[in-house]
N, C-alpha and C. Protein backbone atom coordinates (compact mmCIF):
# COMPACT_ATOMS: atom_id res chain seq x y z
N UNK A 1 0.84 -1.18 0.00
CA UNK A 1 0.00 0.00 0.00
C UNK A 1 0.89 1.25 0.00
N UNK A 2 0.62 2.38 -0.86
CA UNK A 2 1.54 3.51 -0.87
C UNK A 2 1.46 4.43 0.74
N UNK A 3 2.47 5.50 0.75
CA UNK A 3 1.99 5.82 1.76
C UNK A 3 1.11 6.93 1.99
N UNK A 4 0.57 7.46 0.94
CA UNK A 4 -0.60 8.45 0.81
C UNK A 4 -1.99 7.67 1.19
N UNK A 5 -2.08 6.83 0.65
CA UNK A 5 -3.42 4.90 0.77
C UNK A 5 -3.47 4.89 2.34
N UNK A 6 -2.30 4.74 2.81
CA UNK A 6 -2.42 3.89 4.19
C UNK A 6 -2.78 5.21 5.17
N UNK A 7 -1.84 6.74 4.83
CA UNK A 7 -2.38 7.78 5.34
C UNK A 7 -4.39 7.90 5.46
N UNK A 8 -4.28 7.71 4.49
CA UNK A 8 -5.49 8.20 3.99
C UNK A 8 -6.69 6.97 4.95
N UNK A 9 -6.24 5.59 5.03
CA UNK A 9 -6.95 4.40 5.95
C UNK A 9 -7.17 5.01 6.85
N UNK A 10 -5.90 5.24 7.49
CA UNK A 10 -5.81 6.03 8.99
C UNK A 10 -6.75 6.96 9.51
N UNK A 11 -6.74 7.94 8.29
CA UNK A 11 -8.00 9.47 8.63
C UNK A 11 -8.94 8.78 8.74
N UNK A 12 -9.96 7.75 7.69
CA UNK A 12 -10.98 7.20 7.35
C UNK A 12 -11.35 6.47 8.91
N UNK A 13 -10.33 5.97 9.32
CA UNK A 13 -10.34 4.75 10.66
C UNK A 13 -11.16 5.72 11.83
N UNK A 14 -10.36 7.18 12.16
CA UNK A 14 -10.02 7.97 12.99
C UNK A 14 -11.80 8.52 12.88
N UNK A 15 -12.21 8.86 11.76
CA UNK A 15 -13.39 9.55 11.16
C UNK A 15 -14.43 8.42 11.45
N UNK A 16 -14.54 7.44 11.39
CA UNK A 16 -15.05 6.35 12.11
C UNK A 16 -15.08 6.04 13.40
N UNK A 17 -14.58 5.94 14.32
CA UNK A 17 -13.94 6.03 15.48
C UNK A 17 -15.05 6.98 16.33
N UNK A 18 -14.68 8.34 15.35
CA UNK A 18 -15.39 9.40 16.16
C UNK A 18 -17.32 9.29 16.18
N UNK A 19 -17.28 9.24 14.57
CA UNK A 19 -18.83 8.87 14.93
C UNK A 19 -19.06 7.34 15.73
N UNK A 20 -18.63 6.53 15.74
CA UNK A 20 -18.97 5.49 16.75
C UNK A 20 -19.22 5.78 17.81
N UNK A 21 -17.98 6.52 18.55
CA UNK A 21 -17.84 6.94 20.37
C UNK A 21 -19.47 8.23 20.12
N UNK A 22 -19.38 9.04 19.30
CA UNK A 22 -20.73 10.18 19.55
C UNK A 22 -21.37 9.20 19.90
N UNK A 23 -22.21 7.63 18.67
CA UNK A 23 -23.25 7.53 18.91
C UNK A 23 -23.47 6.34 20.09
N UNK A 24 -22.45 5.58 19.98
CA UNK A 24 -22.18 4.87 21.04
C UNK A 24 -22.84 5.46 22.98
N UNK A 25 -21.86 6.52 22.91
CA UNK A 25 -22.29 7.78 24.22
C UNK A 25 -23.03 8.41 24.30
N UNK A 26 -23.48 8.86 23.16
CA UNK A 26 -24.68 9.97 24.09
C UNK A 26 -25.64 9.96 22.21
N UNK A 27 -26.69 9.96 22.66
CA UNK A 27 -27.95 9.42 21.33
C UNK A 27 -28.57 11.16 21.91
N UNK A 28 -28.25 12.33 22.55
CA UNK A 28 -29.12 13.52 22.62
C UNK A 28 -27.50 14.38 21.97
N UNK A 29 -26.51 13.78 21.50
CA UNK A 29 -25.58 14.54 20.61
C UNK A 29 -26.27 15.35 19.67
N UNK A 30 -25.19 16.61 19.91
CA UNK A 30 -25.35 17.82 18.88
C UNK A 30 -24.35 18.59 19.12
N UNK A 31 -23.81 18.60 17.69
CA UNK A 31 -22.49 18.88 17.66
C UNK A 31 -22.04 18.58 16.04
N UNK A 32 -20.59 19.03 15.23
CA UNK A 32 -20.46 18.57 14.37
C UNK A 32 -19.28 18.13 14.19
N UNK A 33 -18.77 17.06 13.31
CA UNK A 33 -17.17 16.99 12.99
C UNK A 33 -16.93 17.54 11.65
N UNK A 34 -15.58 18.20 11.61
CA UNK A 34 -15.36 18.66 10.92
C UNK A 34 -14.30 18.07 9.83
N UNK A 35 -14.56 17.70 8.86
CA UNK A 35 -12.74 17.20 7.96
C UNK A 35 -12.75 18.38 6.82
N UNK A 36 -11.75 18.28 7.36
CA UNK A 36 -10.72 19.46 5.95
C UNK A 36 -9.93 18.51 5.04
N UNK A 37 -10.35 18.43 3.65
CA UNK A 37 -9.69 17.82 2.61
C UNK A 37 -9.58 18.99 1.46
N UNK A 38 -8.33 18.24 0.77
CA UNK A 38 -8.26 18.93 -0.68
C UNK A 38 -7.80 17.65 -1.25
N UNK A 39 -7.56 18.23 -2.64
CA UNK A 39 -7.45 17.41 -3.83
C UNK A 39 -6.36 15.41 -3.69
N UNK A 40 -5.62 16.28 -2.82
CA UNK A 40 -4.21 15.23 -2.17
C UNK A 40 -5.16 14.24 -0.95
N UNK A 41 -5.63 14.72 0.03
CA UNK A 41 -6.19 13.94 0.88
C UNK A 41 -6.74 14.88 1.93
N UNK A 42 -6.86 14.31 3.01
CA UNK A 42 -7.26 14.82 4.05
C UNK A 42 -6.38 15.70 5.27
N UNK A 43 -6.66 16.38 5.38
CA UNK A 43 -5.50 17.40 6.18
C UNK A 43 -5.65 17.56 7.60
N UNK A 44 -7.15 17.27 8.17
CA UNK A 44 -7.63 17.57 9.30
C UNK A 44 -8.99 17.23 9.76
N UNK A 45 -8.75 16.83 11.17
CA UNK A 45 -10.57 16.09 11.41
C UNK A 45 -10.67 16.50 12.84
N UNK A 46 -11.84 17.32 13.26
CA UNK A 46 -11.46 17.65 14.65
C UNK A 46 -13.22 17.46 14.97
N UNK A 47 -13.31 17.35 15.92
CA UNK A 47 -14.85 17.22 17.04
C UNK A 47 -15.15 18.54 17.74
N UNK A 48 -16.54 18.90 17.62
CA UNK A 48 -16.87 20.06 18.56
C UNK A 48 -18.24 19.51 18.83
N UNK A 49 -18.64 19.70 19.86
CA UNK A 49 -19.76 18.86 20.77
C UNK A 49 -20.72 20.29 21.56
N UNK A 50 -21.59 19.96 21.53
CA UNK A 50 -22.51 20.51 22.97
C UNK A 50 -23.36 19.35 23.28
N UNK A 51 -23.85 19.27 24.45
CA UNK A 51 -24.59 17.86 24.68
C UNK A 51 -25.97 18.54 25.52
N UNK A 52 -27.02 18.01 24.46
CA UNK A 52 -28.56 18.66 25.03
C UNK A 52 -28.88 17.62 26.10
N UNK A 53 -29.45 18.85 26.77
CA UNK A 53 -29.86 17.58 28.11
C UNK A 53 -31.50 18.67 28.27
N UNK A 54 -32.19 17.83 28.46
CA UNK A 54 -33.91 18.55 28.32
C UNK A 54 -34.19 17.96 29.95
């Protein structure tokens, strides 16, 4: 696998990961993730959360 491919697994894994643990933990989530890509791949993936509680 090149190493742009296996980079690129990694983000995909990580980007997975995160929506699992949201829905896994808390089902009143609201909040969004964010990925920053361009043409080459993915550059950045970050989480911002507020958690509704009624």
């Amino acid at each position: 696998m090149s190493k742009s491919r296996d980079k690129e697994s990694k983000t995909l894994e990580l980007i997975n990961k995160i929506f699992k643990e949201i829905l896994k933990n808390n089902l009143n989530y609201c909040g969004s993730v964010t990925v920053n890509f361009y043409m080459g791949g993915i550059t950045n993936v970050e989480k911002k959360e507020t958690v509704k509680t009624d």
